[in-house]
PDB file of N, CA and C in Angstrom:
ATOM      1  N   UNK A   1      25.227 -17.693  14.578  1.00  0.00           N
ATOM      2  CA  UNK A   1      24.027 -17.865  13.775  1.00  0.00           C
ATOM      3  C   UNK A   1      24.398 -18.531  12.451  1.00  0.00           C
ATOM      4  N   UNK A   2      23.809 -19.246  12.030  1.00  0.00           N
ATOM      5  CA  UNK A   2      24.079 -19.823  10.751  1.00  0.00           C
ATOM      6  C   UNK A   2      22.903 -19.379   9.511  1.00  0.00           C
ATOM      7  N   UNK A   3      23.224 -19.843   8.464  1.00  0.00           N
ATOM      8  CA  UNK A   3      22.352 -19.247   7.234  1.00  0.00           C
ATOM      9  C   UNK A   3      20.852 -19.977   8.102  1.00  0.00           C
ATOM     10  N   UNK A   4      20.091 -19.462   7.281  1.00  0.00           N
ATOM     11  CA  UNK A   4      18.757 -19.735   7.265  1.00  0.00           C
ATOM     12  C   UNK A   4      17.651 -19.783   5.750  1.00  0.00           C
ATOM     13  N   UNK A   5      17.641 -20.413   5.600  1.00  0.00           N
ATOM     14  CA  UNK A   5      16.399 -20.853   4.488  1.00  0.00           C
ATOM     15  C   UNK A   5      15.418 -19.722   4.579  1.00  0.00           C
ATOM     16  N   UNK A   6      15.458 -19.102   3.474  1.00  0.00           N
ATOM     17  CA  UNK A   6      14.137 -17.928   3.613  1.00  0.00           C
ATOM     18  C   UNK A   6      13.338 -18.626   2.208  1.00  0.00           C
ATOM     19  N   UNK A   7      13.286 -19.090   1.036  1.00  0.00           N
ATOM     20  CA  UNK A   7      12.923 -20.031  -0.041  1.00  0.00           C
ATOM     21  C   UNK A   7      13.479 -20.818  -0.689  1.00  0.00           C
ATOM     22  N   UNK A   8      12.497 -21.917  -1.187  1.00  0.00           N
ATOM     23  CA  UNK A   8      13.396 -23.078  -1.960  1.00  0.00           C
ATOM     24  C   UNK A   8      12.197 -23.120  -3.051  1.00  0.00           C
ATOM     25  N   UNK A   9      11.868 -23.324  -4.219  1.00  0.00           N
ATOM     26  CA  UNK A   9      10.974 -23.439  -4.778  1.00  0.00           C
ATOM     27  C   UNK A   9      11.436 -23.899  -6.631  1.00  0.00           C
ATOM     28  N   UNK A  10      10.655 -24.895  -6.887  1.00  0.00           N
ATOM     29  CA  UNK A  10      11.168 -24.925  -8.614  1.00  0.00           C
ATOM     30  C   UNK A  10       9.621 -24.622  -8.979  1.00  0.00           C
ATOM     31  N   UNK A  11       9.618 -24.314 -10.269  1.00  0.00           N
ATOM     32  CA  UNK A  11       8.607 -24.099 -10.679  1.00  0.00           C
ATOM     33  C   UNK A  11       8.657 -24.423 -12.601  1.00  0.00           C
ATOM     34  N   UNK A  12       7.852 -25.212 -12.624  1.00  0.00           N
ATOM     35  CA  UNK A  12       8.010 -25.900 -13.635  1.00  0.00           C
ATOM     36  C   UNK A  12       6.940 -25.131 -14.288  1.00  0.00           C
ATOM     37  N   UNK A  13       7.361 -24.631 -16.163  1.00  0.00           N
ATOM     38  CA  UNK A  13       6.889 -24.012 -17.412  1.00  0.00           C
ATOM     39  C   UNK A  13       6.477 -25.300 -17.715  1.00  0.00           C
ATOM     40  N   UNK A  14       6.773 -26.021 -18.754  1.00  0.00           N
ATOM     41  CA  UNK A  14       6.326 -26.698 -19.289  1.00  0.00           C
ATOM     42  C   UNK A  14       7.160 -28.244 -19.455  1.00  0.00           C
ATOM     43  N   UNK A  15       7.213 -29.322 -19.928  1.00  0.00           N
ATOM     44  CA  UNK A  15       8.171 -30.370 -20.144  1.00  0.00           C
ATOM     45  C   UNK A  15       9.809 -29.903 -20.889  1.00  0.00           C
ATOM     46  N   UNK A  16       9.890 -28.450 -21.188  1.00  0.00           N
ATOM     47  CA  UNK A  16      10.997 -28.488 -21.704  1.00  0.00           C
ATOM     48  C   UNK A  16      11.792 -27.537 -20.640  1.00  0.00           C
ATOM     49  N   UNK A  17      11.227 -26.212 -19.850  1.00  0.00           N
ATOM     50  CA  UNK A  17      11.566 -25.376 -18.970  1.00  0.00           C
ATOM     51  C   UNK A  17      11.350 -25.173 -17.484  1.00  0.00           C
ATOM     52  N   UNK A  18      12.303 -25.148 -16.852  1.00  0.00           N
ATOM     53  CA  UNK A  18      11.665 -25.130 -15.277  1.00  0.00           C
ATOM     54  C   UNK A  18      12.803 -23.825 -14.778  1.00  0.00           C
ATOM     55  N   UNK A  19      12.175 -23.337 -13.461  1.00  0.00           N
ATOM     56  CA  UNK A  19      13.314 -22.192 -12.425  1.00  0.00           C
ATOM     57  C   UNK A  19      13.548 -22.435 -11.325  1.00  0.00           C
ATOM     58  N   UNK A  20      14.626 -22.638 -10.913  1.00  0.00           N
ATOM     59  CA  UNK A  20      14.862 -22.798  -9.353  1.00  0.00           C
ATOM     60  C   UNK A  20      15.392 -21.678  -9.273  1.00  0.00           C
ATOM     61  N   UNK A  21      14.442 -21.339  -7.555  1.00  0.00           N
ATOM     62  CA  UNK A  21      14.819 -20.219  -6.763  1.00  0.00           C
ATOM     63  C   UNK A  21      15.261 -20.419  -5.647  1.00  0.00           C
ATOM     64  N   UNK A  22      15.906 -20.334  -4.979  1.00  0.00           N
ATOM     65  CA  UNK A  22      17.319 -20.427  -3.777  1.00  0.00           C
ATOM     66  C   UNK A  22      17.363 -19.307  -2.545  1.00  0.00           C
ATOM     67  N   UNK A  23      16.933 -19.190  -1.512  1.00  0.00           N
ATOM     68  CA  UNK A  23      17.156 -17.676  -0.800  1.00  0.00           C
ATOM     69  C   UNK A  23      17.718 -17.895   0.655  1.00  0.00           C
ATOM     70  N   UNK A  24      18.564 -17.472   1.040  1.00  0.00           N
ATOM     71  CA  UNK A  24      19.064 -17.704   2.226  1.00  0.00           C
ATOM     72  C   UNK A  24      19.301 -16.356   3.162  1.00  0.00           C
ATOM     73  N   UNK A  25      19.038 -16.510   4.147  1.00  0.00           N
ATOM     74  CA  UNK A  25      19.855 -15.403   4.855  1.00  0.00           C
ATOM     75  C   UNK A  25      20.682 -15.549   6.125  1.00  0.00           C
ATOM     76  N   UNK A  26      22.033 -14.653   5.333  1.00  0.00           N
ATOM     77  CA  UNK A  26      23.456 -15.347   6.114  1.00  0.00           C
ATOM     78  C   UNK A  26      23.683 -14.434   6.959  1.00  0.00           C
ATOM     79  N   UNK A  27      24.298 -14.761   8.068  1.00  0.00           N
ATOM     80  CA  UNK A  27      24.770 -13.885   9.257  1.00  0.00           C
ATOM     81  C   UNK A  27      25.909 -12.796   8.843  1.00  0.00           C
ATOM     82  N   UNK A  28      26.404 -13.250   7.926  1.00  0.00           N
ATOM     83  CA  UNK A  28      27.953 -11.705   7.315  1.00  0.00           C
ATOM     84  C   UNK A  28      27.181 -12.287   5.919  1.00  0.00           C
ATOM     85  N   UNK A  29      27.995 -10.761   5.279  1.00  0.00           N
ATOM     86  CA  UNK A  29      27.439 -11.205   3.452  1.00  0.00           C
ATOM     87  C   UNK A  29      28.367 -11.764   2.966  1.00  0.00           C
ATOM     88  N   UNK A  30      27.858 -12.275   1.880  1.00  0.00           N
ATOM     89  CA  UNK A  30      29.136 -13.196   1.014  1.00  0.00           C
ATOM     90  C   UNK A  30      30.131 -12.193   0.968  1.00  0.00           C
ATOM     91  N   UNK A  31      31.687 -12.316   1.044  1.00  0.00           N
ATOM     92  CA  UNK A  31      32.394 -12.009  -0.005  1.00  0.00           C
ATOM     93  C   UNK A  31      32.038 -11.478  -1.293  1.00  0.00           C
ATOM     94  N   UNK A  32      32.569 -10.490  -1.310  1.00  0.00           N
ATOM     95  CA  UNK A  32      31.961  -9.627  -2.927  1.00  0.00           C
ATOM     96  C   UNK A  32      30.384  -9.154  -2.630  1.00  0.00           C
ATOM     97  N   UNK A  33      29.434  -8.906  -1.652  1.00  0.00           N
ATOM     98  CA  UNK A  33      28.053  -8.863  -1.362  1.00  0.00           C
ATOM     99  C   UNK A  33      28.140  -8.086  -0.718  1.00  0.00           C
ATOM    100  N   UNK A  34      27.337  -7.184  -0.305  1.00  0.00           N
ATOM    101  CA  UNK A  34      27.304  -6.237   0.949  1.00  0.00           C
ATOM    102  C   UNK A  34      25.984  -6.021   1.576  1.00  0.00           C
ATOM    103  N   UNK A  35      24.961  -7.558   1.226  1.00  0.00           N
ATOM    104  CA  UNK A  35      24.040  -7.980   2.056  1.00  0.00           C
ATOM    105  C   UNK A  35      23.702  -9.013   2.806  1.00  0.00           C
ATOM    106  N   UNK A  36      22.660  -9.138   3.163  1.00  0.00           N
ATOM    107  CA  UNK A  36      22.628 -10.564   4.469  1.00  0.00           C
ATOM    108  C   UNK A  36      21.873 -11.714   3.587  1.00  0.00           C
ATOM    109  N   UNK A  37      21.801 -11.468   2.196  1.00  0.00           N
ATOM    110  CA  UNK A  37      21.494 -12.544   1.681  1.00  0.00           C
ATOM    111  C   UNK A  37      22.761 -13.764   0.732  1.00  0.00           C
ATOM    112  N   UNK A  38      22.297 -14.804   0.580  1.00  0.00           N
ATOM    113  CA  UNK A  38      22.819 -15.896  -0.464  1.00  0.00           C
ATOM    114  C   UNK A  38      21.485 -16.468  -1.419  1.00  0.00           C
ATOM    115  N   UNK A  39      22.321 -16.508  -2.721  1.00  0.00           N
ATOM    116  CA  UNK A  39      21.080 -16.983  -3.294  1.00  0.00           C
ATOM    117  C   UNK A  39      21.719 -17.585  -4.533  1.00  0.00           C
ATOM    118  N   UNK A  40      20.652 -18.254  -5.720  1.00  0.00           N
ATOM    119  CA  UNK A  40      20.756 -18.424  -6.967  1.00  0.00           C
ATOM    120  C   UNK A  40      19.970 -18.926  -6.954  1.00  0.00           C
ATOM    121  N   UNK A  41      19.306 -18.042  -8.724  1.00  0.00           N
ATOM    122  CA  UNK A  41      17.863 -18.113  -9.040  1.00  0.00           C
ATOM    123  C   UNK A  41      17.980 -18.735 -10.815  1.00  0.00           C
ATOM    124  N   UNK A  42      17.850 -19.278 -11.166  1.00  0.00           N
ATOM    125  CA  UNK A  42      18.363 -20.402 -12.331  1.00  0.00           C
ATOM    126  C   UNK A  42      17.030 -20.697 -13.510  1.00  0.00           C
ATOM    127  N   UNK A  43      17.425 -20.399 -14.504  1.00  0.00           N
ATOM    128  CA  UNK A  43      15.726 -20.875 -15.760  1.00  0.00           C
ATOM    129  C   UNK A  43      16.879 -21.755 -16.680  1.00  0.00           C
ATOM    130  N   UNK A  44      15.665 -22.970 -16.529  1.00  0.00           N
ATOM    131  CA  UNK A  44      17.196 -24.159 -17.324  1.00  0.00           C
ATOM    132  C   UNK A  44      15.993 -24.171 -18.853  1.00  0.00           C
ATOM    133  N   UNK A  45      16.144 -24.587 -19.960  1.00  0.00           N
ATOM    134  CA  UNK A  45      15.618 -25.209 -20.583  1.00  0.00           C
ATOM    135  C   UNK A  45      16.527 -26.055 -21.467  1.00  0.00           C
ATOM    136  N   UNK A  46      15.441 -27.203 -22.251  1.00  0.00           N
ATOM    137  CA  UNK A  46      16.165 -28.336 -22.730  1.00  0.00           C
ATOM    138  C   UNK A  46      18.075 -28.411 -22.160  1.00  0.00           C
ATOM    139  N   UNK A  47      17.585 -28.667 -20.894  1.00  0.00           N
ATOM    140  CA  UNK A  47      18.591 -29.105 -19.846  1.00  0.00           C
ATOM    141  C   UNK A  47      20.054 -28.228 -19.548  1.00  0.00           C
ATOM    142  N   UNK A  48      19.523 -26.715 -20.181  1.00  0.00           N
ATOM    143  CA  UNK A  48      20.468 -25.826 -20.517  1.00  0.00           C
ATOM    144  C   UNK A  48      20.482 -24.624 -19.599  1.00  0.00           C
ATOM    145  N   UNK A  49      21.318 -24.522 -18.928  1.00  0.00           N
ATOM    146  CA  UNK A  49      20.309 -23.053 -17.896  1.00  0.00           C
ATOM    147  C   UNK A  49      21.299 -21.178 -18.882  1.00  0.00           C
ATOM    148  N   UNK A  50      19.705 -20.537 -18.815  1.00  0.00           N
ATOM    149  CA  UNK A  50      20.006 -19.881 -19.594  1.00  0.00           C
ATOM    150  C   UNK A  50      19.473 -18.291 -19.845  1.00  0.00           C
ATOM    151  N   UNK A  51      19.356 -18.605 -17.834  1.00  0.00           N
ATOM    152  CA  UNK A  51      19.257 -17.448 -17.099  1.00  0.00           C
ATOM    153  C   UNK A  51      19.438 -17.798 -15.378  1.00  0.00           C
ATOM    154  N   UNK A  52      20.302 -16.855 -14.942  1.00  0.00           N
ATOM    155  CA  UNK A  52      21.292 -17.123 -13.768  1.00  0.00           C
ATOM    156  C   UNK A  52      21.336 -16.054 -12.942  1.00  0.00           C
ATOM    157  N   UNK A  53      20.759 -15.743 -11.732  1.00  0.00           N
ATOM    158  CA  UNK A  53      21.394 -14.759 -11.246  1.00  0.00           C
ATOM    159  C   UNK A  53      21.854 -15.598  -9.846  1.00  0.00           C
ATOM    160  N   UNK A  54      23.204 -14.675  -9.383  1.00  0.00           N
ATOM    161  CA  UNK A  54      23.611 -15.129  -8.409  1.00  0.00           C
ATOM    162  C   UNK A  54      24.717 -14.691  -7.547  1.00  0.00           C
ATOM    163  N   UNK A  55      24.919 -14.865  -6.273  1.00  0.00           N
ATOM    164  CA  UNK A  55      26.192 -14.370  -5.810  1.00  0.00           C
ATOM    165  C   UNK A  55      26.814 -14.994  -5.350  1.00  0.00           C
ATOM    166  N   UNK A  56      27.884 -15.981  -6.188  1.00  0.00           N
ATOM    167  CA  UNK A  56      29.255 -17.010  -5.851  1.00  0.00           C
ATOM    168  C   UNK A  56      29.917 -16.190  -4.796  1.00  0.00           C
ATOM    169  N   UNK A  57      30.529 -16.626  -3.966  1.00  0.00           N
ATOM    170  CA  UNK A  57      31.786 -16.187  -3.166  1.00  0.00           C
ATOM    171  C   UNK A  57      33.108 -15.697  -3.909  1.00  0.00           C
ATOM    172  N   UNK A  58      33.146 -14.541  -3.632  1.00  0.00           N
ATOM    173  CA  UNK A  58      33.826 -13.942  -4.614  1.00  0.00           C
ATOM    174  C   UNK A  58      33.879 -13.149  -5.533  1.00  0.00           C
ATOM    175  N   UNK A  59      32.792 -13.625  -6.104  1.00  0.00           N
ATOM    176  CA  UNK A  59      32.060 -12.708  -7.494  1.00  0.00           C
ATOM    177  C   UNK A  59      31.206 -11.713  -6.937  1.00  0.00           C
ATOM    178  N   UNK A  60      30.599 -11.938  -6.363  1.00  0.00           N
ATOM    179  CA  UNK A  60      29.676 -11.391  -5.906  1.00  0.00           C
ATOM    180  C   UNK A  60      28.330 -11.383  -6.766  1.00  0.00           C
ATOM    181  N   UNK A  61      27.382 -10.211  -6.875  1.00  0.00           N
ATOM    182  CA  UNK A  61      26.244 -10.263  -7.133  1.00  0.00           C
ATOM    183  C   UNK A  61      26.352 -10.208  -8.842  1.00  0.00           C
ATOM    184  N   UNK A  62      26.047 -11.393  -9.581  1.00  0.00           N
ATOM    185  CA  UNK A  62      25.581 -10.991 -10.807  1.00  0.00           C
ATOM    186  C   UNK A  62      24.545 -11.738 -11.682  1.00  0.00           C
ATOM    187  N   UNK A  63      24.765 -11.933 -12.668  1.00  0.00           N
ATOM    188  CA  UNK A  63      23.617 -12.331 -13.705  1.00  0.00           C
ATOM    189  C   UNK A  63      23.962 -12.733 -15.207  1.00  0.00           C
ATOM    190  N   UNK A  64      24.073 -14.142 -15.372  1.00  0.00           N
ATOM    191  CA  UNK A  64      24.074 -14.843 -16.973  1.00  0.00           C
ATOM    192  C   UNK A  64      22.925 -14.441 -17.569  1.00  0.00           C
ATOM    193  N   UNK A  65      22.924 -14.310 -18.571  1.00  0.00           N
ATOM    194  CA  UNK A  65      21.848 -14.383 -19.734  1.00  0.00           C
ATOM    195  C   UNK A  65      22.183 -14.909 -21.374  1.00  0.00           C
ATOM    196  N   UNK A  66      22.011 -16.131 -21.263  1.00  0.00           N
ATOM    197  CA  UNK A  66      22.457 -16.881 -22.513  1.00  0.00           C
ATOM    198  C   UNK A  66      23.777 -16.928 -21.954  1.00  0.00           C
ATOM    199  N   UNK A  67      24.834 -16.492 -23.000  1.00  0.00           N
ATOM    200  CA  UNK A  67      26.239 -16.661 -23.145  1.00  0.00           C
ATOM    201  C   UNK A  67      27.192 -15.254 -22.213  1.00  0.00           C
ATOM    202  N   UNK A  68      26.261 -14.131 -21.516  1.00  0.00           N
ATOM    203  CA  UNK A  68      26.925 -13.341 -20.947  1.00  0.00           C
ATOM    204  C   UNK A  68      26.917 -13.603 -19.857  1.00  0.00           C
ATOM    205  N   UNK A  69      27.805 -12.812 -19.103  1.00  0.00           N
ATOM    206  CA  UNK A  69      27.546 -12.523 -17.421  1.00  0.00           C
ATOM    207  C   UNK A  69      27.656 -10.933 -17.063  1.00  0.00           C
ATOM    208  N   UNK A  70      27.204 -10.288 -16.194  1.00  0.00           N
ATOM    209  CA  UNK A  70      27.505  -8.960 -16.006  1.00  0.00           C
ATOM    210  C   UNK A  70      27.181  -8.803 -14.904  1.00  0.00           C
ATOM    211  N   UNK A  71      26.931  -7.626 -13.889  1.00  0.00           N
ATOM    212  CA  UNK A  71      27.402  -7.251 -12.420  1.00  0.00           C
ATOM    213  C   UNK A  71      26.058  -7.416 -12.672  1.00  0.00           C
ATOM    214  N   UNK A  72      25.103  -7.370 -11.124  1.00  0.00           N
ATOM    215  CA  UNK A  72      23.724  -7.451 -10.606  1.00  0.00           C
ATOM    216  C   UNK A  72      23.877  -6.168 -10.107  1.00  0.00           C
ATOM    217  N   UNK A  73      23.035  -5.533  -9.533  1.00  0.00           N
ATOM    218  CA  UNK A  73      23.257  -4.517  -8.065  1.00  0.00           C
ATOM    219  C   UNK A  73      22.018  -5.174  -7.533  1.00  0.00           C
ATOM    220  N   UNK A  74      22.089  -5.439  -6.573  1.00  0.00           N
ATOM    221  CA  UNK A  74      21.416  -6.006  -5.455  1.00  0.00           C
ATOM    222  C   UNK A  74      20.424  -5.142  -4.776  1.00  0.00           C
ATOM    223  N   UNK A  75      19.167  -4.982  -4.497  1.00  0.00           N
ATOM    224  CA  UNK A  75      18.732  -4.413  -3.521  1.00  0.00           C
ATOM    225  C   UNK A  75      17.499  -5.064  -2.473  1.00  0.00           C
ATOM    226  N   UNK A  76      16.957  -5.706  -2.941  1.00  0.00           N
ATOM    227  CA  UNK A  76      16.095  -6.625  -1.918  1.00  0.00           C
ATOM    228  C   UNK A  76      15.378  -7.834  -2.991  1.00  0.00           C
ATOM    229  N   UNK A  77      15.341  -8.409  -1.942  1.00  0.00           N
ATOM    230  CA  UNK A  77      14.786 -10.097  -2.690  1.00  0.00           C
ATOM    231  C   UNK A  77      13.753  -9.683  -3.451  1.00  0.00           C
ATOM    232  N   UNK A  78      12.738  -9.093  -3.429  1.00  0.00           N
ATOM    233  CA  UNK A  78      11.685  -8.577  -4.200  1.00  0.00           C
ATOM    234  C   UNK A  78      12.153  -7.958  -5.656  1.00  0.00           C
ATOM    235  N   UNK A  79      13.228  -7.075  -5.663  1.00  0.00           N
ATOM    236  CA  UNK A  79      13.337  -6.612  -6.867  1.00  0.00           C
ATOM    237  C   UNK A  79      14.488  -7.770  -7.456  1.00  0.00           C
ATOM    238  N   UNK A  80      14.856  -8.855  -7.113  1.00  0.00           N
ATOM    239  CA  UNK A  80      15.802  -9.779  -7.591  1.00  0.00           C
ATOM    240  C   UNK A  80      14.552 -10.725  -8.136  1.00  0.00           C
ATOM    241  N   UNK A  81      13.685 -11.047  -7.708  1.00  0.00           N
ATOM    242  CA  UNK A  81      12.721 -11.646  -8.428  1.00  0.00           C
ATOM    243  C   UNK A  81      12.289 -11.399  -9.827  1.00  0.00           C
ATOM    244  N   UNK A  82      11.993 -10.020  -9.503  1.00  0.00           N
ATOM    245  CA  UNK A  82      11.108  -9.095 -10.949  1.00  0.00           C
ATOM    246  C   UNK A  82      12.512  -9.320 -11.650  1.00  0.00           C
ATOM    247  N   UNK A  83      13.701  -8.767 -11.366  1.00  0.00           N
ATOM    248  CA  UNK A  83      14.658  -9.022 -12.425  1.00  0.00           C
ATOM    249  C   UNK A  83      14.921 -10.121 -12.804  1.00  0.00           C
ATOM    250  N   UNK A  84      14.740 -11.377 -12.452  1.00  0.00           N
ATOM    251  CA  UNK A  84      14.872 -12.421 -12.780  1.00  0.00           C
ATOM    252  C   UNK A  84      13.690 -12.874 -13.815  1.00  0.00           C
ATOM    253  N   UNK A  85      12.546 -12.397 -13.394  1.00  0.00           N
ATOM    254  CA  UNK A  85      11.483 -12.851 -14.322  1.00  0.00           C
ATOM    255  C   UNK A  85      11.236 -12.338 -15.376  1.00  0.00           C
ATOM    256  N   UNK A  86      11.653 -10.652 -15.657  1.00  0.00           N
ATOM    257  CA  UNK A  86      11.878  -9.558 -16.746  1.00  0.00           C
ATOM    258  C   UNK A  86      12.546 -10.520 -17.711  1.00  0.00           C
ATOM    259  N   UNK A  87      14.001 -11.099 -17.263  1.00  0.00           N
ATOM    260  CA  UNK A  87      15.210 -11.758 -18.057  1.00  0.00           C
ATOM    261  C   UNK A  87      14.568 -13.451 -18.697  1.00  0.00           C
ATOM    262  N   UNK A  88      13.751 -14.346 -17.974  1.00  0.00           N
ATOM    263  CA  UNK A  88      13.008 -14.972 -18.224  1.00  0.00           C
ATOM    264  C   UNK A  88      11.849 -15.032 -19.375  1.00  0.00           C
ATOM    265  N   UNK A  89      11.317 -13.859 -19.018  1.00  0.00           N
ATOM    266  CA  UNK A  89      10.508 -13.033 -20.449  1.00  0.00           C
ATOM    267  C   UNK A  89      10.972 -12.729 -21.721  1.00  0.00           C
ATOM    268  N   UNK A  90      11.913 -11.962 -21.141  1.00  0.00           N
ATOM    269  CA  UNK A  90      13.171 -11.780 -22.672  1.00  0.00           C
ATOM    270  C   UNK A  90      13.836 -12.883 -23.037  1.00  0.00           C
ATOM    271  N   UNK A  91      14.013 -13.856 -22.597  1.00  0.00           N
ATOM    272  CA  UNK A  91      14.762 -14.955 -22.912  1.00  0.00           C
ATOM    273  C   UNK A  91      13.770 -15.746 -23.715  1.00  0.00           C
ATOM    274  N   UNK A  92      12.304 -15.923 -23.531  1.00  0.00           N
ATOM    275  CA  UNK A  92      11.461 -16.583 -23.899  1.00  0.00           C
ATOM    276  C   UNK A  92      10.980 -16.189 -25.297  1.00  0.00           C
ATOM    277  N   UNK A  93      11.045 -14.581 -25.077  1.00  0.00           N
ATOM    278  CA  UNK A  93      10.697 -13.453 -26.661  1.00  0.00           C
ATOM    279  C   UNK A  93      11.612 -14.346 -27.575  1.00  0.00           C
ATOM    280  N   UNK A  94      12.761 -13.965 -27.360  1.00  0.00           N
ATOM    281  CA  UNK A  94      13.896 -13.673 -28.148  1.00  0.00           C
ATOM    282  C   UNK A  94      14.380 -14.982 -28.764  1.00  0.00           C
ATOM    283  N   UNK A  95      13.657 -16.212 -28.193  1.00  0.00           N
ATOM    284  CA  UNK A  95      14.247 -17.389 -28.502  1.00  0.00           C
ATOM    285  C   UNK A  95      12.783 -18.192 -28.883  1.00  0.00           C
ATOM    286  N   UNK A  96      11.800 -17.739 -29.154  1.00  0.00           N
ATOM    287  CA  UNK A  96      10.742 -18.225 -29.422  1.00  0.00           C
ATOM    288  C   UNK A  96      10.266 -19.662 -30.423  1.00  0.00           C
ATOM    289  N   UNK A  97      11.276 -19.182 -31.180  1.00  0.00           N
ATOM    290  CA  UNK A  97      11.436 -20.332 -32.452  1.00  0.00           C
ATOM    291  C   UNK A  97      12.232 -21.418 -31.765  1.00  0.00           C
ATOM    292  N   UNK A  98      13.139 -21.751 -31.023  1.00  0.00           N
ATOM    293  CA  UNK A  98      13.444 -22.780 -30.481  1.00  0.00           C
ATOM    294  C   UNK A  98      12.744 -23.406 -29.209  1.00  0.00           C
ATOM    295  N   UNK A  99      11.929 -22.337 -28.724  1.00  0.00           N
ATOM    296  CA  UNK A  99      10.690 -22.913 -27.791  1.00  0.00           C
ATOM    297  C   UNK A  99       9.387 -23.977 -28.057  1.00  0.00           C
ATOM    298  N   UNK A 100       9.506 -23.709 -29.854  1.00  0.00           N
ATOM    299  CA  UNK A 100       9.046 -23.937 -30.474  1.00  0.00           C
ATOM    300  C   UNK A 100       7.091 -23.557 -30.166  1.00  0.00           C
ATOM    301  N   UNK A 101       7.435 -21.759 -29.577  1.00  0.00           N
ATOM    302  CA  UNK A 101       5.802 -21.191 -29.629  1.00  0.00           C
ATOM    303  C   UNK A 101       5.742 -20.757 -30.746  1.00  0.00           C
TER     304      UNK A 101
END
């Protein structure tokens, strides 16, 4: 069996911010994963991405935000969403003045 495409989707904020979302489901889990998914879910702005979650081979499941990285825990594509969009939110608060809202 090979991976399979479960979503592909960008979704564009405005001329300065967009998110690509990535979802696959693989026959063994990644390395470092201990599910049947692959993914990376990405918020770039002014050409900068600056929210990341994802599970490299190897690394396994985690998550940039700005300048960090730290472990994910994984539990279904649904709650990897909301966490992704929570971090999206906060990223948007917290940096408001360079969003220029």
């Amino acid at each position: 069996m090979k991976a399979t495409l479960v979503a592909r989707t960008r979704i564009v904020y405005d001329e300065r911010a967009f998110a690509e979302l990535v979802l696959w489901r693989v026959p063994t889990a990644v390395v470092g994963s201990s599910h049947e998914f692959k993914y990376r879910l990405a918020y770039v702005v002014d050409g900068v991405c600056v929210v990341r979650y994802d599970n490299e081979f190897g690394k396994g499941d985690h998550r940039h935000f700005a300048d960090r990285e730290s472990v994910y825990s994984f539990t279904t594509p649904e709650a990897l969403l909301a966490a992704f969009e929570r971090d999206i939110a906060r990223w948007n608060r917290e940096n408001s003045d360079s969003r220029g809202s």
